[in-house]
Protein backbone atom coordinates (compact mmCIF):
# COMPACT_ATOMS: atom_id res chain seq x y z
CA UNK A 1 140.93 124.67 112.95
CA UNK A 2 140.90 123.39 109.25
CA UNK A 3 139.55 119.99 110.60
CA UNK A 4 136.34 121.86 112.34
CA UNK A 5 135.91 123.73 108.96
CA UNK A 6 136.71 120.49 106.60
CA UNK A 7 133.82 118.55 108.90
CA UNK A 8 131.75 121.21 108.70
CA UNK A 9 131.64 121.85 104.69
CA UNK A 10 131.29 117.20 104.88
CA UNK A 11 128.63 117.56 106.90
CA UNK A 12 126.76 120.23 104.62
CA UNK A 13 127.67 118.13 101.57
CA UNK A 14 126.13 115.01 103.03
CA UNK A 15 122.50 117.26 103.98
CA UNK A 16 122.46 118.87 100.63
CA UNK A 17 122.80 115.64 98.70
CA UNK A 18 120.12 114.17 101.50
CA UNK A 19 117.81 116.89 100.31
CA UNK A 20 118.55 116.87 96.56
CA UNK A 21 117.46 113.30 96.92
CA UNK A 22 114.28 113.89 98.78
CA UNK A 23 112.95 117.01 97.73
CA UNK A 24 109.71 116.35 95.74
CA UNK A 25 110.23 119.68 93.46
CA UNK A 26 112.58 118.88 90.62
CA UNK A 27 114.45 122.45 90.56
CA UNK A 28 114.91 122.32 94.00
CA UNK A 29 116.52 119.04 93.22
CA UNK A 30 118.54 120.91 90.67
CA UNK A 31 119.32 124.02 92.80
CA UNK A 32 120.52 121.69 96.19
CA UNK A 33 122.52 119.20 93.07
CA UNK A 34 124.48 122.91 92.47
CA UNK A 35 125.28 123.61 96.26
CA UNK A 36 126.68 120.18 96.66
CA UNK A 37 128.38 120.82 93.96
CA UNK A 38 129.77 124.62 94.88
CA UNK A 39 130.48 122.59 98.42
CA UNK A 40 132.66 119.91 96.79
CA UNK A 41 134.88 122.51 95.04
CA UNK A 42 135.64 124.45 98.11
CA UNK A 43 136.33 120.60 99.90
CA UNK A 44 138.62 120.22 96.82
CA UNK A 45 140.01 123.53 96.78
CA UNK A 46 141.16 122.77 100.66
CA UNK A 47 143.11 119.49 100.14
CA UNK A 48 144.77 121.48 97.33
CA UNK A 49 143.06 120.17 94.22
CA UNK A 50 142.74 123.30 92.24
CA UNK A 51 142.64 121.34 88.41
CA UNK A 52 139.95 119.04 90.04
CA UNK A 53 138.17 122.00 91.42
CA UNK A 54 138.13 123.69 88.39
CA UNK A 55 137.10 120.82 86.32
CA UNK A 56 133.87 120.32 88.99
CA UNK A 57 132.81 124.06 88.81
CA UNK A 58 132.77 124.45 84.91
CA UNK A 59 131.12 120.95 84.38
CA UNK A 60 128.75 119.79 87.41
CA UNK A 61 128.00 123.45 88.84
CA UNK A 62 128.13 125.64 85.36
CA UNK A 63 126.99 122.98 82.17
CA UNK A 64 124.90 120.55 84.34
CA UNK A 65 122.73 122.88 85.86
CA UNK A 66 121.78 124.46 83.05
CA UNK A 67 120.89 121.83 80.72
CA UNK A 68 119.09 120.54 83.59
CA UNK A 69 117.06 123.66 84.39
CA UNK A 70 116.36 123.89 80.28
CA UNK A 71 115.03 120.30 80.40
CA UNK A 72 112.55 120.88 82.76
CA UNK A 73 111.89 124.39 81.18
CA UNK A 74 111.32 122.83 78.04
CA UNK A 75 109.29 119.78 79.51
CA UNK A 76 107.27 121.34 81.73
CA UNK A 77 104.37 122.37 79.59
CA UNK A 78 104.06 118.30 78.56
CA UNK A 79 101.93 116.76 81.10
């Protein structure tokens, strides 16, 4: 059962970085870069990383994302 569930959360992983990559918005870039990155720590979480799980929610999900979203906040009146 944890295999079906493991593929399953791989297979989401690999579509939301497919569409983070080929989205032509850049926040829904950023929002889809988040998912993969919510994904990852439940994929961690499973094969009983919790320190590496951690470590991928605070930094890629929580710091990343927002300086990202305040770089195009700030940049988006520059055109």
């Amino acid at each position: 059962m944890i295999e079906i569930i493991l593929m399953l959360l791989i297979l989401l992983l690999v579509a939301s970085a497919a569409i983070a990559l080929f989205s032509k918005k850049l926040l829904n870039s950023i929002i889809t870069l988040s998912i993969f990155s919510a994904l990852l720590v439940i994929i961690l979480i499973i094969f009983q990383a919790p320190d590496l799980a951690l470590a991928e929610a605070v930094i890629a999900a929580g710091i990343t994302t927002s300086f990202f979203i305040i770089t195009i906040n700030k940049t988006e009146g520059v055109k």
